[in-house]
Protein backbone atom coordinates (compact mmCIF):
# COMPACT_ATOMS: atom_id res chain seq x y z
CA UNK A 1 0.00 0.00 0.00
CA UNK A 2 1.58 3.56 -0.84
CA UNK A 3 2.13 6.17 1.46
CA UNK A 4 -0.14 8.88 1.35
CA UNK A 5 3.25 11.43 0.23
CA UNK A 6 5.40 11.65 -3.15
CA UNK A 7 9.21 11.20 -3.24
CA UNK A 8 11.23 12.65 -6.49
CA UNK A 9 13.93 10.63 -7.90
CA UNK A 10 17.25 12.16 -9.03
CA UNK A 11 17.92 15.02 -11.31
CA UNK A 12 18.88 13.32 -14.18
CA UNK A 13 20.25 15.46 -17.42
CA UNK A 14 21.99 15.34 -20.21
CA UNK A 15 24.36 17.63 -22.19
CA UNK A 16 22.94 18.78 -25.35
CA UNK A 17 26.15 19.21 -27.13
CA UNK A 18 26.38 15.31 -27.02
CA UNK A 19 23.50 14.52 -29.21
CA UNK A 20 23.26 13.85 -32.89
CA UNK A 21 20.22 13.38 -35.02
CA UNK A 22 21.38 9.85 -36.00
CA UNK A 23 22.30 8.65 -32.52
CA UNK A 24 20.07 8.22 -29.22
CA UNK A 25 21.59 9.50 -25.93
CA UNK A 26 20.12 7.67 -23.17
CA UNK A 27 19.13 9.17 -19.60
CA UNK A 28 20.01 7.04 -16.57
CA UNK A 29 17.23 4.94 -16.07
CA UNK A 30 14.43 5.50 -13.49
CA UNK A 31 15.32 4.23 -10.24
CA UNK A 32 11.46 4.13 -9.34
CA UNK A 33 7.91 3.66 -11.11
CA UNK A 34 6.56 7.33 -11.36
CA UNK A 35 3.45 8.88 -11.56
CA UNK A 36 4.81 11.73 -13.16
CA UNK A 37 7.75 13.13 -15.13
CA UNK A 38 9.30 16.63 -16.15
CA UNK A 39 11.86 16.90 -19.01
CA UNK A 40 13.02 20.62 -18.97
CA UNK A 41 14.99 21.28 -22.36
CA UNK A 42 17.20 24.46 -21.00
CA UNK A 43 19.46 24.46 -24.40
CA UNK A 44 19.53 26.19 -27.49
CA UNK A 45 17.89 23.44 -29.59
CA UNK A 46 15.01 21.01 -29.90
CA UNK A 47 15.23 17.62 -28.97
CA UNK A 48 13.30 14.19 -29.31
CA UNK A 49 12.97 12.06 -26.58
CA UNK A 50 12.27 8.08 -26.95
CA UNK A 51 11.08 5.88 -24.54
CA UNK A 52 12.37 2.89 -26.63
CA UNK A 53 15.79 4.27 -28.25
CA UNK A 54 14.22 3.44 -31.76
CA UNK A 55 11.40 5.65 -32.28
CA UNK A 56 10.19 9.38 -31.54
CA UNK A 57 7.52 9.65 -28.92
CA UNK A 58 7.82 13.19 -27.94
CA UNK A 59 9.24 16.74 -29.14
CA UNK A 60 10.57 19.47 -26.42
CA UNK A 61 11.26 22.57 -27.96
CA UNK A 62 14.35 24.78 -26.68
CA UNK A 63 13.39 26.24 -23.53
CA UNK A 64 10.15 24.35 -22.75
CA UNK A 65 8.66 21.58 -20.72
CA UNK A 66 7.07 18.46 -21.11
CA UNK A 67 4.83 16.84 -18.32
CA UNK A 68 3.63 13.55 -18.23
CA UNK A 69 1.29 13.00 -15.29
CA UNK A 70 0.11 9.30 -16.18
CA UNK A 71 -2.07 9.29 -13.22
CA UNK A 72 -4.41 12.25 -15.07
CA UNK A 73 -4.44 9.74 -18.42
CA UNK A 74 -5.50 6.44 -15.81
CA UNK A 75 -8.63 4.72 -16.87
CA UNK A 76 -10.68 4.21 -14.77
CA UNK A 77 -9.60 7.24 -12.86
CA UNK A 78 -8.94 4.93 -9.88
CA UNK A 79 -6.45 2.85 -11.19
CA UNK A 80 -2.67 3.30 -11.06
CA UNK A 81 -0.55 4.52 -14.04
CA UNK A 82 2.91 4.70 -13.77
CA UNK A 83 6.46 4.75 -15.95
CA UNK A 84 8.04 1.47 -15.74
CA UNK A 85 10.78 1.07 -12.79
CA UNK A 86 14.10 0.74 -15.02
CA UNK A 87 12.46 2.41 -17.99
CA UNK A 88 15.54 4.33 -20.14
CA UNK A 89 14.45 7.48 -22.07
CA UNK A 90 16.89 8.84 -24.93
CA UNK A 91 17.65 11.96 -26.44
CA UNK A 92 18.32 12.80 -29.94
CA UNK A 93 18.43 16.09 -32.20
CA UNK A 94 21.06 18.50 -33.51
CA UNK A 95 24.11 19.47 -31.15
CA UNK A 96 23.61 22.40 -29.04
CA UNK A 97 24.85 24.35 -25.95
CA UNK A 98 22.86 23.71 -22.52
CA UNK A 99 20.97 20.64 -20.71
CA UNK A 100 17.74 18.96 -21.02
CA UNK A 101 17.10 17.48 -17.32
CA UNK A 102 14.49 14.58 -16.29
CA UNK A 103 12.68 14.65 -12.97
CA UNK A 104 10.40 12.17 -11.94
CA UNK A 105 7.90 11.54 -8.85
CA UNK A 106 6.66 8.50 -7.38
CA UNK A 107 4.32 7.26 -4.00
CA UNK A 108 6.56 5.84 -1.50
CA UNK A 109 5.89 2.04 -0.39
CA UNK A 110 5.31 1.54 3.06
């Protein structure tokens, strides 16, 4: 049974100037199933993030955020959606100058 509170994982982020368009960069992986994550792109270029190194799930635009909170998108509202514990995400897009960082929140376990 969870704990009525929310723990974040670590900061996780990556260096922008590392990426390529025909490469993935992958974050660390999650350390916990979350609820909810954050990818802040605080660089001077767009990026696509991955959730399976192969294929482009999502776009964050230089100097925006993406939030997933997959307990909003449960159904039935009751249930519990969550991010895979271990789950990788990747990076990929055209060189730049900055970070994009991954946060991440999860219910505690008793």
């Amino acid at each position: 049974m969870a704990k009525n509170s929310v723990k974040a994982i670590q900061l996780k982020s990556i260096d922008v100037s590392t990426i390529s368009a025909i490469t993935w960069v992958a974050f660390d992986e999650l350390e916990e199933a979350c609820s909810l994550i954050r990818i802040t792109n605080n660089s001077d270029t767009g990026v696509l993030v991955s959730f399976n190194g192969t294929d482009d799930h999502e776009v964050v635009m230089d100097g925006s955020t993406v939030e997933l909170n997959l307990q909003a998108n449960s159904s039935p509202n009751n249930n519990v959606s969550k991010i895979k514990k271990g789950t990788v995400l990747y990076l990929s897009g055209t060189a730049g100058t900055g970070y994009v960082y991954l946060s991440g929140y999860y219910n505690e376990l008793d």
